[in-house]
Protein backbone atom coordinates (compact mmCIF):
# COMPACT_ATOMS: atom_id res chain seq x y z
CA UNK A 1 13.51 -15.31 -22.91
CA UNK A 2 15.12 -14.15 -26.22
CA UNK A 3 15.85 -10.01 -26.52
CA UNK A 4 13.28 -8.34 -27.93
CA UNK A 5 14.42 -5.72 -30.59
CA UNK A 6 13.34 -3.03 -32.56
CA UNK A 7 13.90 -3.22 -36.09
CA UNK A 8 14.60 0.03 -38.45
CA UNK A 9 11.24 0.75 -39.25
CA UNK A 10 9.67 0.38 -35.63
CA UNK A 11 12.83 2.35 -34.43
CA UNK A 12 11.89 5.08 -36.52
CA UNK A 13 7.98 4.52 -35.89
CA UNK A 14 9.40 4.93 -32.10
CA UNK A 15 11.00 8.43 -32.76
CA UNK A 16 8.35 9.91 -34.70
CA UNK A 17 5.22 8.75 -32.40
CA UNK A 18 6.95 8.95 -29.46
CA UNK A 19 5.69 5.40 -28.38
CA UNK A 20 6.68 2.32 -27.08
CA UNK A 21 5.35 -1.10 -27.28
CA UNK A 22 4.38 -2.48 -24.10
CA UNK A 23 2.11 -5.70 -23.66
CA UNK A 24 -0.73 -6.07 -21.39
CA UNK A 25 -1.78 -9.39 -20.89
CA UNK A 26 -0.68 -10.54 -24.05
CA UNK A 27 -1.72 -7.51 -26.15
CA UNK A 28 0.07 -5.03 -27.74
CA UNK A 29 -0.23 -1.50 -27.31
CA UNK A 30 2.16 1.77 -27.76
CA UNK A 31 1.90 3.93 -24.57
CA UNK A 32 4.48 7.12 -24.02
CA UNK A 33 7.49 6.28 -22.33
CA UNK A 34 6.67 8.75 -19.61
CA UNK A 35 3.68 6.58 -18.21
CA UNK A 36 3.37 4.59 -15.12
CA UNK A 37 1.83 0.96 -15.51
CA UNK A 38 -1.19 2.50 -14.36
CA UNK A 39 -1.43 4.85 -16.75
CA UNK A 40 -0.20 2.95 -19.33
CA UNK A 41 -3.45 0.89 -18.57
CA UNK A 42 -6.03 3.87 -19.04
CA UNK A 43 -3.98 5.34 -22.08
CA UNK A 44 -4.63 1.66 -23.81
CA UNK A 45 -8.34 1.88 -23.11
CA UNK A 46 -8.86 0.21 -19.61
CA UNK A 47 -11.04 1.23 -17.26
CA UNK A 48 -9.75 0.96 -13.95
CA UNK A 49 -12.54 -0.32 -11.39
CA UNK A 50 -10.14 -2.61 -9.48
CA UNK A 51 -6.72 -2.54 -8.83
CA UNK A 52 -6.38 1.25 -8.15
CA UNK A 53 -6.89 3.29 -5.35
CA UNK A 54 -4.52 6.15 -3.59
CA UNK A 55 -2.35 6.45 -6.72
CA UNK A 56 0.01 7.23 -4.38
CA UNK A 57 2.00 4.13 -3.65
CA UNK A 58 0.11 3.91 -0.39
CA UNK A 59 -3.13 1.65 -0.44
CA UNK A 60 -1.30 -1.37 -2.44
CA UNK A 61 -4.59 -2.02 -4.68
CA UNK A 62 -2.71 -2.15 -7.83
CA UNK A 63 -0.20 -4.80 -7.31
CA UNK A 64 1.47 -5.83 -10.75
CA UNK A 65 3.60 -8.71 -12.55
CA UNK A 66 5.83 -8.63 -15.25
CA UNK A 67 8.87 -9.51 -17.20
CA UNK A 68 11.41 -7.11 -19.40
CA UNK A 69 12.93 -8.06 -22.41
CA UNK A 70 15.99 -10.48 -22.67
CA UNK A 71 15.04 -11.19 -18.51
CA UNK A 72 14.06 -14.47 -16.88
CA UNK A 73 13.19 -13.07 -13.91
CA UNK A 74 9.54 -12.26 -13.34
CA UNK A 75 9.55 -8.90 -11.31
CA UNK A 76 6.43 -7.61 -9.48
CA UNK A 77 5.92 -3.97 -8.45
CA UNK A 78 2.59 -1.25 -7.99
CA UNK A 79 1.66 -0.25 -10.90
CA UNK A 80 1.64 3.42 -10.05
CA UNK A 81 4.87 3.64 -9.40
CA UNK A 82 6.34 1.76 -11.89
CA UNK A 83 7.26 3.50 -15.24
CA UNK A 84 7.13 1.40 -18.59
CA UNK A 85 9.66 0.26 -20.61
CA UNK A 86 9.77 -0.97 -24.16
CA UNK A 87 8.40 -4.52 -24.77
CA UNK A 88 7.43 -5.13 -21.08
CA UNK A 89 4.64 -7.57 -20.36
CA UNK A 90 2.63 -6.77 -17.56
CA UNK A 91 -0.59 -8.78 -16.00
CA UNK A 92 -2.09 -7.05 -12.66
CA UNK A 93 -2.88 -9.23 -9.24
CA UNK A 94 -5.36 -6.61 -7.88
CA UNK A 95 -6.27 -9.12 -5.49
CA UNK A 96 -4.18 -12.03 -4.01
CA UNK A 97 -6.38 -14.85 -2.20
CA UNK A 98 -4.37 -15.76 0.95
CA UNK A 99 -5.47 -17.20 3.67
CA UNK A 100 -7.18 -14.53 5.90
CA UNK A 101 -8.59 -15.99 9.45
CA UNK A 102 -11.23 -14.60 11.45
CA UNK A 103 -10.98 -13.73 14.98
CA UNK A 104 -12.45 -11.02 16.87
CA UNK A 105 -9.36 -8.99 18.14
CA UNK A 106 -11.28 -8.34 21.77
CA UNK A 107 -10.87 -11.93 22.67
CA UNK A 108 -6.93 -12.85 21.76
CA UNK A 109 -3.85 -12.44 23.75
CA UNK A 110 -1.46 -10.84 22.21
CA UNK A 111 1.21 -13.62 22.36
CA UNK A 112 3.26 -15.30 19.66
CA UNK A 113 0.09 -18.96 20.40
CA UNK A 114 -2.41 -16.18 19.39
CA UNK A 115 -0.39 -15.42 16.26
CA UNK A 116 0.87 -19.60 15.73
CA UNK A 117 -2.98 -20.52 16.28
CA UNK A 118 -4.72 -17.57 13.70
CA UNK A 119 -1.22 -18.27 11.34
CA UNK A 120 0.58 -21.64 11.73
CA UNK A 121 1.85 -21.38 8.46
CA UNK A 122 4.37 -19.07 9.50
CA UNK A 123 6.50 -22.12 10.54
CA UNK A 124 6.77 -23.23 7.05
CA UNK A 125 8.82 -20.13 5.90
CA UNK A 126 12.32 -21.25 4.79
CA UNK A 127 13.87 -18.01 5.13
CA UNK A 128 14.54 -18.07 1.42
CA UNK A 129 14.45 -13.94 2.04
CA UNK A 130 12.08 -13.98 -1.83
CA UNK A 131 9.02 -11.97 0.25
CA UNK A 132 11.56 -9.25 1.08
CA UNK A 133 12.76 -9.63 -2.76
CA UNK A 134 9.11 -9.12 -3.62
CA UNK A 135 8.35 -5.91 -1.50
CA UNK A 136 7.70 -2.58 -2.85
CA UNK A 137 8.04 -1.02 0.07
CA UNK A 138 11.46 -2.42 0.95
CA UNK A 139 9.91 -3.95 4.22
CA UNK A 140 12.24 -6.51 5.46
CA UNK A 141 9.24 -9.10 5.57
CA UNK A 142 11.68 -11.85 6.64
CA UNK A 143 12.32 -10.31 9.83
CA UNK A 144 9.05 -9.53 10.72
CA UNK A 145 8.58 -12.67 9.82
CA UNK A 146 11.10 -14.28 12.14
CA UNK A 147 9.89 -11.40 14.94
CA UNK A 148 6.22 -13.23 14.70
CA UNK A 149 7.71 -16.74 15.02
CA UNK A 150 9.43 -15.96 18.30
CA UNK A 151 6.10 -14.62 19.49
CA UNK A 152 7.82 -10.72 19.55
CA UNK A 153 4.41 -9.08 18.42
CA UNK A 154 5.94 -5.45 19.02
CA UNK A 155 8.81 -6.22 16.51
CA UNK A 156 6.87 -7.81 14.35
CA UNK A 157 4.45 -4.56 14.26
CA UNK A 158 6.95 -2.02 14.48
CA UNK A 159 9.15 -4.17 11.68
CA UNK A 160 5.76 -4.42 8.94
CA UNK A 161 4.50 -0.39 10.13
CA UNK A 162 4.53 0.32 6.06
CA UNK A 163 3.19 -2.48 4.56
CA UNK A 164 0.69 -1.67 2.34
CA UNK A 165 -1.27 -5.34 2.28
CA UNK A 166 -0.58 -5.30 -1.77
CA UNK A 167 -0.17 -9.30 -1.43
CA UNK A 168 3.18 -9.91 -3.90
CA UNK A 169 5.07 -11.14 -0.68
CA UNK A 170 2.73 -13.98 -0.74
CA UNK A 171 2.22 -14.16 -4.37
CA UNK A 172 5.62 -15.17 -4.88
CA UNK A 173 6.18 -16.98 -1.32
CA UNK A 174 7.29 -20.74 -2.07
CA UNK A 175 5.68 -21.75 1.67
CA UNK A 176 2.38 -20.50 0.75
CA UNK A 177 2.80 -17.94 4.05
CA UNK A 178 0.22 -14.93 4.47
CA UNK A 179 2.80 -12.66 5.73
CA UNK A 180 1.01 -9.10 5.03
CA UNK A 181 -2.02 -10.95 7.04
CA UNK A 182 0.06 -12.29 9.91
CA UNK A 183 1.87 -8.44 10.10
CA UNK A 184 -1.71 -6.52 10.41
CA UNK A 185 -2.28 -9.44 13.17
CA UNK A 186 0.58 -8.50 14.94
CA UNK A 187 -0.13 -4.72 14.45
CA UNK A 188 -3.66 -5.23 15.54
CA UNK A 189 -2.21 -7.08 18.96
CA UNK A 190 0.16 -4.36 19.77
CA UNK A 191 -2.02 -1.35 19.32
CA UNK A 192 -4.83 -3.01 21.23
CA UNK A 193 -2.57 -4.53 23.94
CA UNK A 194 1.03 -3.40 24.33
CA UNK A 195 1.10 0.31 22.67
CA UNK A 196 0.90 2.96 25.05
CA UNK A 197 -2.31 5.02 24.84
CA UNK A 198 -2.10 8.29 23.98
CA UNK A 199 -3.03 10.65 26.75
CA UNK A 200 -3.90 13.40 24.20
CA UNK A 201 -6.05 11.95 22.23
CA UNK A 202 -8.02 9.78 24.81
CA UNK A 203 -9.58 13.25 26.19
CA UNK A 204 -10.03 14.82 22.80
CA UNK A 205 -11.88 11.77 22.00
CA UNK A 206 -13.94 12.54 25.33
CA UNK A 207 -14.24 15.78 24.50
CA UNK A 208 -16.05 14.66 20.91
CA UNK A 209 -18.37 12.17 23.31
CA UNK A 210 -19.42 15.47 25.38
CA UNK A 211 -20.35 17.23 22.26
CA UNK A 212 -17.91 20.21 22.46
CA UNK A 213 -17.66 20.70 19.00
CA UNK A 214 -21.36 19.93 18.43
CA UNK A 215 -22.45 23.63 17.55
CA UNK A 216 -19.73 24.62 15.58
CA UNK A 217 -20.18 21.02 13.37
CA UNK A 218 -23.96 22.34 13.02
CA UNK A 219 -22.98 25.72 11.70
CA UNK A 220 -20.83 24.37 9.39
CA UNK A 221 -23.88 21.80 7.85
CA UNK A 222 -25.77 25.50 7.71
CA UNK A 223 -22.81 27.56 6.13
CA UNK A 224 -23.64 28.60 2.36
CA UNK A 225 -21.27 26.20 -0.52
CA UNK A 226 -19.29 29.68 -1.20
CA UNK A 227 -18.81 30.80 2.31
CA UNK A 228 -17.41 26.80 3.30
CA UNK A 229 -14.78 27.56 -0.13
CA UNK A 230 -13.84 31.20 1.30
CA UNK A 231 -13.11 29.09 4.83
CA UNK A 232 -11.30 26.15 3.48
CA UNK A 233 -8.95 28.75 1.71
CA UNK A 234 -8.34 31.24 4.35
CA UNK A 235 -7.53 28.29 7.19
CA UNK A 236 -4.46 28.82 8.76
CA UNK A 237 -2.27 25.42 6.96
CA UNK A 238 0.08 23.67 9.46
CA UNK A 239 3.89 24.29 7.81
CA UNK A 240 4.71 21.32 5.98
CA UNK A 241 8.37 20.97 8.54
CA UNK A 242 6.58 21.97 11.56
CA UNK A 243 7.33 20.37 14.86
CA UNK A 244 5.64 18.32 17.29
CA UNK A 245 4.64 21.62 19.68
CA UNK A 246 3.05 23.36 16.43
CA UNK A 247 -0.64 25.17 17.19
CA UNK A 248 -2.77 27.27 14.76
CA UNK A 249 -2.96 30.73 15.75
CA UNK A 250 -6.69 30.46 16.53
CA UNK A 251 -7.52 27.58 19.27
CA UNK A 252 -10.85 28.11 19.60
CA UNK A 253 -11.34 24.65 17.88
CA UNK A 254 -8.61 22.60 19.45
């Protein structure tokens, strides 16, 4: 791709607006610099129904495409936490159709035939490393990858623990592998199977089942709209660095 540049007059159109030219999906529009993709979008008049979600880098809805000036490379990112730059075009893949099986997670082993049966694509990868290349989140997806070949299903869950299932490591995979799918497998597997259960919150859980905090959930539904914002303001906030052995003050409700 040739270098896009500014000439005098857009240059000086630039400094006085403020603007840049970005293009979105082949049209242009001037956006501030300041702007994330996302926002970018809604400045230019789109509204968002798909492809956004936490806003936060978290839920991977808004998984985006696109290329910079004078660059061959086609890069991919989330749009909210990518910030414009002049003469970028950008397309959005809010949704990525991989192949998703079906299986009822109460019935499967968790062993690397479950994952080869539900997933036998995964023997296809060429360890070309471009998924990894193509995270967001900076997941080594090869090695999980590798993990769920050898049938390691705690690797491969503890190895994909942040994926966000935004799709671009199979958007750009040259084996046509559903590796986000194939990690929440493997996560799936481990929590039902191999993870440790939690001791703590097995008997708060049959604590909820007994009803113990029945009444107080019913005087809440009957608590006045002003008297629920004076309690939501006057809770006691765990510290944002507490520890593990942190309690509120008042344990009435614990």
């Amino acid at each position: 791709m040739a270098q896009t540049t500014q000439t005098k007059e857009e240059l000086a159109e630039t400094k006085e607006t403020g603007l840049i030219p970005i293009f979105i999906m082949g049209q242009k529009y001037e956006v501030p610099p300041s702007l994330t993709i996302q926002k970018a979008l809604e400045y230019a008049g789109y509204q968002l129904i798909r492809g956004c979600g936490c806003r936060g880098g978290i839920c991977g809805a808004c998984a985006t495409v696109y290329r910079k000036p004078g660059s061959y490379r086609l890069e991919v990112g989330l749009s909210c936490q990518t910030v414009v730059e002049p003469y970028m075009y950008i397309t959005q893949i809010p949704f990525f159709p991989a192949n998703k099986a079906t299986y009822d997670i109460n019935l499967l082993e968790p062993t690397g035939e479950t994952v080869a049966s539900l997933y036998p694509e995964i023997f296809k990868c060429i360890g070309c490393n471009t998924c990894t290349r193509s995270c967001p989140m900076d997941i080594d997806v090869l090695e999980y990858i590798s993990q769920a070949i050898r049938g390691n299903i705690r690797r491969a869950a503890e190895e994909s623990f942040d994926c966000v299932m935004c799709g671009l490591c199979a958007a750009r995979c040259p084996s046509e592998l559903a590796q986000y799918l194939t990690a929440i497998l493997c996560r799936r597997l481990y929590a039902k199977y191999q993870l440790a259960k939690a001791e703590h919150l097995e008997k708060q859980v049959k604590a909820l089942e007994a009803g113990k905090f029945e009444a107080d959930l019913r005087a809440l539904m009957q608590t006045k709209e002003e008297q629920l914002k004076t309690l939501y303001k006057e809770r006691e906030v765990e510290p944002a660095m507490a520890d593990e052995t942190w309690e509120p003050k008042d344990k009435s409700h614990l």
